[in-house]
Protein backbone atom coordinates (compact mmCIF):
# COMPACT_ATOMS: atom_id res chain seq x y z
CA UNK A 1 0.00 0.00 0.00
CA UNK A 2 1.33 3.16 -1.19
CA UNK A 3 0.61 6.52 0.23
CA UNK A 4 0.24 9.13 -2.30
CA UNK A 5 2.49 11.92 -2.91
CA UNK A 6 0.18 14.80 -1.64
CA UNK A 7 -0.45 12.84 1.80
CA UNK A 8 3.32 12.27 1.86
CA UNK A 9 4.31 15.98 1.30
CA UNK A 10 1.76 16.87 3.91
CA UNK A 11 3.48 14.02 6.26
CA UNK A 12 6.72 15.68 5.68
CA UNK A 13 5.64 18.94 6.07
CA UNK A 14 4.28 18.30 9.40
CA UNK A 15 7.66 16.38 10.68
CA UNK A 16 9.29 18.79 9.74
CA UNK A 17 7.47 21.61 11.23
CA UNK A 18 6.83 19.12 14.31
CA UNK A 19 11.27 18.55 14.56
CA UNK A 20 11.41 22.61 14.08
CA UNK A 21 9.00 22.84 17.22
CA UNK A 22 10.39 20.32 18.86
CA UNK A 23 14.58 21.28 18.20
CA UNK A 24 13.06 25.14 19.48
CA UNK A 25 11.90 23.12 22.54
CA UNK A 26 15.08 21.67 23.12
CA UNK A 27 17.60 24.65 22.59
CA UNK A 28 15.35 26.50 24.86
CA UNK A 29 15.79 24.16 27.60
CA UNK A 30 19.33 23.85 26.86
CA UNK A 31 19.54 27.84 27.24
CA UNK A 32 17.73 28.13 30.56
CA UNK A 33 20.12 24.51 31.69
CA UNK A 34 23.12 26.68 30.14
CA UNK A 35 22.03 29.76 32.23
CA UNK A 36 21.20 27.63 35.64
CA UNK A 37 24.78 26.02 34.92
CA UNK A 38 26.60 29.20 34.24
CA UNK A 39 25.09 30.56 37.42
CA UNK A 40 26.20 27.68 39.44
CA UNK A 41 29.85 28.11 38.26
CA UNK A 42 29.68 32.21 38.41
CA UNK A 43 29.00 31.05 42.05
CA UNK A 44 31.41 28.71 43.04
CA UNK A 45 34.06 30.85 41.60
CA UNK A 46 32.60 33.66 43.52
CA UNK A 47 32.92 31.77 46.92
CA UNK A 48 36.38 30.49 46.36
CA UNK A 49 37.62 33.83 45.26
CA UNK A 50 35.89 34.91 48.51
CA UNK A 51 37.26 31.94 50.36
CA UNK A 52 40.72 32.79 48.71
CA UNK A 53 40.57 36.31 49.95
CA UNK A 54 39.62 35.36 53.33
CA UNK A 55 42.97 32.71 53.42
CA UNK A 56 45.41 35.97 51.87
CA UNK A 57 43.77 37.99 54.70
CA UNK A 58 44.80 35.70 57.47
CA UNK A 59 47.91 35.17 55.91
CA UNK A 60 48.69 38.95 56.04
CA UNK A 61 47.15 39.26 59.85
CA UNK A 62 49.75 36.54 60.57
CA UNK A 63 52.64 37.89 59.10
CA UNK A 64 52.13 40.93 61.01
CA UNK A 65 51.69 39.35 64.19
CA UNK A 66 55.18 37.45 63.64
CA UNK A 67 56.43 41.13 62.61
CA UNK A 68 55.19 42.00 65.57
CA UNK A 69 56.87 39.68 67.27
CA UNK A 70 60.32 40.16 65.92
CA UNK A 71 59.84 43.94 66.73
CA UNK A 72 59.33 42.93 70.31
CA UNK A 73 62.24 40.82 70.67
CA UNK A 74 64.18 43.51 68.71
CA UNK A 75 63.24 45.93 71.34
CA UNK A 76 64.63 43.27 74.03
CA UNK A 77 67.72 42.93 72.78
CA UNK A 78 68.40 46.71 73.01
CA UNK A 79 67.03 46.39 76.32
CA UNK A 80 69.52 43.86 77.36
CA UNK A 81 72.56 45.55 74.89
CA UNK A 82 71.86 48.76 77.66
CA UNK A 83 71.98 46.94 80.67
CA UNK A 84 74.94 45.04 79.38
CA UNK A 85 76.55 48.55 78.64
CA UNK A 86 75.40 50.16 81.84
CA UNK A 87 77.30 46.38 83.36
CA UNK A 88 80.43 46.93 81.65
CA UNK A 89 80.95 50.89 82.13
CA UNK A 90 80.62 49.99 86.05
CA UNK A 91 82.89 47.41 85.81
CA UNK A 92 85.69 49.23 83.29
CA UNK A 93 85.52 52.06 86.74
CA UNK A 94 85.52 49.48 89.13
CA UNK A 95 88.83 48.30 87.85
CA UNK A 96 90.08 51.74 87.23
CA UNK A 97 89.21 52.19 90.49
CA UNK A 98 90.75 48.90 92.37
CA UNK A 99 94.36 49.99 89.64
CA UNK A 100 94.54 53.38 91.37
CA UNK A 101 93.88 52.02 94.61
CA UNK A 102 96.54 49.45 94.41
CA UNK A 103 99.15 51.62 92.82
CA UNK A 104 98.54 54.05 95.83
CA UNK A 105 98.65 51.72 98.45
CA UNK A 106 101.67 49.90 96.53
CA UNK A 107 103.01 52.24 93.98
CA UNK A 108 106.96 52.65 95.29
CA UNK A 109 106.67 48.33 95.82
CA UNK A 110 105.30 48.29 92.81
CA UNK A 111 107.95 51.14 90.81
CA UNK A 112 110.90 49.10 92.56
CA UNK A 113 109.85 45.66 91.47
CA UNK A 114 109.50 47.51 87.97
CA UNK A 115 112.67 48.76 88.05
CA UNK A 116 114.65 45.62 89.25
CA UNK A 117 112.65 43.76 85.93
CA UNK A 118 114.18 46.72 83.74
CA UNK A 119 117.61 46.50 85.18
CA UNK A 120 117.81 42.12 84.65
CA UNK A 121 116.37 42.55 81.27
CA UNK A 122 119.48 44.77 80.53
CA UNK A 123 121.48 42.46 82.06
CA UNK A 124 119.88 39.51 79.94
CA UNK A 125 119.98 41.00 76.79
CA UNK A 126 123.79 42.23 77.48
């Protein structure tokens, strides 16, 4: 059984206008899945740039709090450099202090023993 040609254009004419409505159908959906999809990506990458920030941000507190940190113990070190120089300017008179004592006390002792060292070291070197 043949269908004639007039019933067969019409046939194609309505599969063919049916696939047009139907492939509109489909690229719609595939623009509003496209859209949903693009929005769910535009978001992720929003909250890991976000997330991102948020880790650079701690980052940077921490590096100033270890600056901080350094500048602290920089500041104790000149503490202790200070006391240390206070330390040794009391000791460097102390000693200058004890030297004059003892060459008062025992400074002609002292000038003879000097003087008997010269006088052998002469005598050596002779």
């Amino acid at each position: 059984m043949e269908i004639p040609k007039a019933q067969m254009d019409e046939l194609k004419v309505t599969l063919k206008e049916e696939f047009a409505e139907q492939a509109k159908m489909i690229v719609a959906i595939l623009r509003v899945e496209n859209k949903e999809m693009e929005k769910r990506l535009t978001d992720k990458i929003d909250s890991l740039d976000r997330r991102m920030e948020m880790g650079f941000e701690q980052v940077d507190q921490r590096f100033e709090q270890v600056d901080q940190r350094f500048e602290q113990v920089d500041q104790r070190f000149e503490q202790v450099d200070k006391k240390f120089e206070l330390l040794e300017g009391k000791l460097t008179a102390k000693i200058e202090q004890s030297e004059t004592n003892i060459l008062e006390a025992h400074g002609d002792v002292l000038g003879d023993h000097e003087t008997r060292l010269v006088t052998l070291e002469q005598k050596v070197l002779v």
